[in-house]
N, C-alpha and C. Protein backbone atom coordinates (compact mmCIF):
# COMPACT_ATOMS: atom_id res chain seq x y z
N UNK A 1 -2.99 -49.22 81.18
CA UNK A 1 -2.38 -50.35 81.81
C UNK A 1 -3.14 -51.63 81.51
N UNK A 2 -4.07 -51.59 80.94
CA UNK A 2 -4.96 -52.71 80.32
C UNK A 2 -4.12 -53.66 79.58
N UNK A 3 -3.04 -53.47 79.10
CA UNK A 3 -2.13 -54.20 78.23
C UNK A 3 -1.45 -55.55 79.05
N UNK A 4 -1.40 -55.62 80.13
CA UNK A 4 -0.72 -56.61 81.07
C UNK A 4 -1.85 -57.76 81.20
N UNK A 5 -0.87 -58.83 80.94
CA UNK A 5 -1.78 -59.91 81.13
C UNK A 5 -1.39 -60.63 82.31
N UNK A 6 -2.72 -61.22 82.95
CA UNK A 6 -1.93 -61.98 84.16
C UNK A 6 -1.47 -63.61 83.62
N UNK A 7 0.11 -63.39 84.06
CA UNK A 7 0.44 -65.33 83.69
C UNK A 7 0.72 -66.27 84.89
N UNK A 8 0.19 -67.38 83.97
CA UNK A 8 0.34 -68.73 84.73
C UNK A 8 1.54 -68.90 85.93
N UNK A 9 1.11 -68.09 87.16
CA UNK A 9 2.61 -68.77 87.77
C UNK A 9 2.81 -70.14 88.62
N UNK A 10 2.49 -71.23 87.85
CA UNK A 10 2.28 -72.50 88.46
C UNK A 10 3.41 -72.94 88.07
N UNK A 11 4.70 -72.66 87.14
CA UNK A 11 5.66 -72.79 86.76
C UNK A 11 6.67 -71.47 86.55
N UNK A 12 7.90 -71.95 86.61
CA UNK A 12 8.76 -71.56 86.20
C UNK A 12 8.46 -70.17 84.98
N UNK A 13 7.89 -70.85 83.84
CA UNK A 13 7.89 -69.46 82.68
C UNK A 13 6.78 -68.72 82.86
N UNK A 14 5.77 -69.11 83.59
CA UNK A 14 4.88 -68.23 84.36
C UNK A 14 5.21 -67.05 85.24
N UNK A 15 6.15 -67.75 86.24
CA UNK A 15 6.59 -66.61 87.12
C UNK A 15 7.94 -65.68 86.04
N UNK A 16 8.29 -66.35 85.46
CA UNK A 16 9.20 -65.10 84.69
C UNK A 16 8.41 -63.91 84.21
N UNK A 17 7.54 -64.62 83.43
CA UNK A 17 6.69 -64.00 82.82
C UNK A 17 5.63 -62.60 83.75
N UNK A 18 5.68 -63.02 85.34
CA UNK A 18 4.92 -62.33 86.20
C UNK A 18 5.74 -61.21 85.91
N UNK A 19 7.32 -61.61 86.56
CA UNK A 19 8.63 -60.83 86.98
C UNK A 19 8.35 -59.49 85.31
N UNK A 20 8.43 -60.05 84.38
CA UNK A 20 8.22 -59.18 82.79
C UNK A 20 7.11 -57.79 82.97
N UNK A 21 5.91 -58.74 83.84
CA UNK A 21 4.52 -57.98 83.58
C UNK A 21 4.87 -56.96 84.92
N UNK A 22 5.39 -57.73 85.97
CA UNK A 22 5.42 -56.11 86.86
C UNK A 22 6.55 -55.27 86.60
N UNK A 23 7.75 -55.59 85.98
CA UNK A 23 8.39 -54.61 85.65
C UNK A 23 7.89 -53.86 84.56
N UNK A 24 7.26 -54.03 83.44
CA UNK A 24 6.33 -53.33 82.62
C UNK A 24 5.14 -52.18 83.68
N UNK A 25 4.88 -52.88 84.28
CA UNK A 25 3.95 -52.07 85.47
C UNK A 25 4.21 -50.92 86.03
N UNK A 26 5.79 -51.43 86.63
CA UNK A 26 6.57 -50.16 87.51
C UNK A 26 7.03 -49.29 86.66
N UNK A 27 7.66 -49.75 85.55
CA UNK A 27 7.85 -48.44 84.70
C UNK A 27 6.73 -47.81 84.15
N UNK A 28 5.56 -48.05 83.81
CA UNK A 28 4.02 -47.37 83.88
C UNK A 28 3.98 -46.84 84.55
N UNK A 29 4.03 -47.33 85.90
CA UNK A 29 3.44 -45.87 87.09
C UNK A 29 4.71 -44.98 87.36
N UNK A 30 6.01 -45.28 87.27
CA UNK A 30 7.11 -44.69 87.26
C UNK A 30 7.13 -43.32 86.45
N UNK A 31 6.76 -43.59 85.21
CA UNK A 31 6.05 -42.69 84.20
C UNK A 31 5.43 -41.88 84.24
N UNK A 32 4.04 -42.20 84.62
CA UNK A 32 2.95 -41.13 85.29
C UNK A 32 3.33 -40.29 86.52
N UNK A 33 3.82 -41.12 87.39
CA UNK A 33 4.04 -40.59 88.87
C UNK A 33 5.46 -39.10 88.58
N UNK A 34 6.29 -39.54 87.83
CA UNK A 34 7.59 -38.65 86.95
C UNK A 34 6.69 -37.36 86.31
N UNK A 35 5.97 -37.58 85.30
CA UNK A 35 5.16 -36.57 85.07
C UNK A 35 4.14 -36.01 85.80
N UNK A 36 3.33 -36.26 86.60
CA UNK A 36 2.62 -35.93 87.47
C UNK A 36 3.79 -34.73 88.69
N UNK A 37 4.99 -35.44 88.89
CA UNK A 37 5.49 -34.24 89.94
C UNK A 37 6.19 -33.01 88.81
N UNK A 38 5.95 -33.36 87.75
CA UNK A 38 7.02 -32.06 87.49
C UNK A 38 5.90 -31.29 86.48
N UNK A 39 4.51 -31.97 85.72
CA UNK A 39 3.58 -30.89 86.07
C UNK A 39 3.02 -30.28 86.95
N UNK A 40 3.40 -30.60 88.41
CA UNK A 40 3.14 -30.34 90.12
C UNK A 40 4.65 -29.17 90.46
N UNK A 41 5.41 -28.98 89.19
CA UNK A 41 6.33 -27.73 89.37
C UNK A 41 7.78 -28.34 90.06
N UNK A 42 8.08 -29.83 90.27
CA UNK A 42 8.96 -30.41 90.88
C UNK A 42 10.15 -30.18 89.91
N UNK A 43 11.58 -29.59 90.11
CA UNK A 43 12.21 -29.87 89.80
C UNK A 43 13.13 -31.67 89.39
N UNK A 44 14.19 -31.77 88.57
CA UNK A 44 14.72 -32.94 88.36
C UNK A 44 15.42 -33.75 90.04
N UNK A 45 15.90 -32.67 90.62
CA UNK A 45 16.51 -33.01 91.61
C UNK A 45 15.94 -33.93 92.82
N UNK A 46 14.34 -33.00 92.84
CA UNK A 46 13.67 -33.70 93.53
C UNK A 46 12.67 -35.12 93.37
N UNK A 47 12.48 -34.91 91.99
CA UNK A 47 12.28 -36.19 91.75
C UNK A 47 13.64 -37.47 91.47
N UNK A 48 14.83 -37.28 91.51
CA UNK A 48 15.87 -38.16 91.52
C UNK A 48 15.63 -38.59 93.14
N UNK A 49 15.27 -37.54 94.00
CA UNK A 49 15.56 -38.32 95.36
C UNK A 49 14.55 -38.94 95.57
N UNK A 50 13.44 -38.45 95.04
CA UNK A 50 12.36 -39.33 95.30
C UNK A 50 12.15 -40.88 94.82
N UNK A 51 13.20 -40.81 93.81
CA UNK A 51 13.18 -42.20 92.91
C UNK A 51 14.38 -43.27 93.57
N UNK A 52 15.46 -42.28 94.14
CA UNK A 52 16.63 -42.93 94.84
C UNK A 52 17.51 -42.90 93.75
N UNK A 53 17.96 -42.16 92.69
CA UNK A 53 18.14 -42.07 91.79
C UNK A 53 19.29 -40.67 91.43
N UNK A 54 20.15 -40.73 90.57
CA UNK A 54 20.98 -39.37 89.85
C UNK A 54 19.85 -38.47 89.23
N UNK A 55 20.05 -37.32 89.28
CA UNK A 55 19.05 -36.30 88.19
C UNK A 55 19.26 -36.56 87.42
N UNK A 56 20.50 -37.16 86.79
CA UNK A 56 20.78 -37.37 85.55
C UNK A 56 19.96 -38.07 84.78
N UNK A 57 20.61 -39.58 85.88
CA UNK A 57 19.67 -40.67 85.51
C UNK A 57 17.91 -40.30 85.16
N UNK A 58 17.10 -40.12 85.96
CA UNK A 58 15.91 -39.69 85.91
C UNK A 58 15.88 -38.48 84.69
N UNK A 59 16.67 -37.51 84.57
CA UNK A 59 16.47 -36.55 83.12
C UNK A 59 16.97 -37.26 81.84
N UNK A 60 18.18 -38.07 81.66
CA UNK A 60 17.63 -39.13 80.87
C UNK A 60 16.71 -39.68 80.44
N UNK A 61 16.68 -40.61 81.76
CA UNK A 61 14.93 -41.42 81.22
C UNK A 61 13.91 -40.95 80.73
N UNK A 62 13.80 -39.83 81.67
CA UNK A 62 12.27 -39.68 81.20
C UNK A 62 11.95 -37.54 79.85
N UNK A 63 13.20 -37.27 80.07
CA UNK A 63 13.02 -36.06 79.19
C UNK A 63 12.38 -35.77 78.20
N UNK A 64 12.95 -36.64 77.19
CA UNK A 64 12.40 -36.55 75.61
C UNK A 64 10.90 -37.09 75.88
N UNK A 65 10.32 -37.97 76.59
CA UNK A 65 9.07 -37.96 77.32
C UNK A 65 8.09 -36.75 77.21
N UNK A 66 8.52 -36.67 78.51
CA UNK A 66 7.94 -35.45 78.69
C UNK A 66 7.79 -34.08 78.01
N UNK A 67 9.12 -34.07 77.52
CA UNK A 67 8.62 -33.40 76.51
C UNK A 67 7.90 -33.35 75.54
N UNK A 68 7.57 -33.81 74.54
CA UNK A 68 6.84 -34.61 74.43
C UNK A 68 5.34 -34.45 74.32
N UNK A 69 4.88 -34.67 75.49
CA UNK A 69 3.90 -34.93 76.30
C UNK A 69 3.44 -33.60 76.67
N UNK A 70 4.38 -31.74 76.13
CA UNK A 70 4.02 -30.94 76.74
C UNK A 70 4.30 -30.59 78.00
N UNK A 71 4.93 -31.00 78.72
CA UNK A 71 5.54 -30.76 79.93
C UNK A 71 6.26 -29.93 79.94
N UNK A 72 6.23 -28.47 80.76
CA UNK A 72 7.31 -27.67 80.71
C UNK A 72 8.10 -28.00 81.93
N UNK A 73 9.40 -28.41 81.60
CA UNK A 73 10.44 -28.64 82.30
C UNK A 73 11.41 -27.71 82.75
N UNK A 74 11.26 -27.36 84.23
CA UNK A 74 12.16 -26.20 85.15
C UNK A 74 13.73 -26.92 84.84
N UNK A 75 14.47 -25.88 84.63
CA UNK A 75 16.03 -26.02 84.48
C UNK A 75 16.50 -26.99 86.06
N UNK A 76 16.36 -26.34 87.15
CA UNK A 76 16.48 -26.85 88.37
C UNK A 76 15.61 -26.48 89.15
């Protein structure tokens, strides 16, 4: 997460620029926190509710990921 820089929000393209760096952020820990429950044995389902989210949506996002990454992924 070293990659985020903090910007100028004394203006306008500063604070956009904040809005850029924490959504870069949340999908970082979104990431980890996603892999972390389903090497913790969590099915998709339960991490969709945990996210507020479709299984779908969430096995989308983050599948080819994790896989990837070595993650063995439970069917349900």
């Amino acid at each position: 997460m070293s990659d985020l820089e903090i910007p100028d929000a004394t203006d306008p393209a500063g604070r956009l620029a904040a809005v850029v760096a924490l959504r870069r952020l949340a999908d970082r820990l979104e990431d980890l926190a996603v892999e972390e429950a389903m090497r913790a044995g969590w099915g998709w389902p339960q991490v969709a509710e945990a996210l507020g989210v479709t299984r779908q949506a969430v096995h989308k996002k983050h599948a080819k990921r994790l896989i990837a990454a070595g993650v063995r992924l439970r069917r349900r």
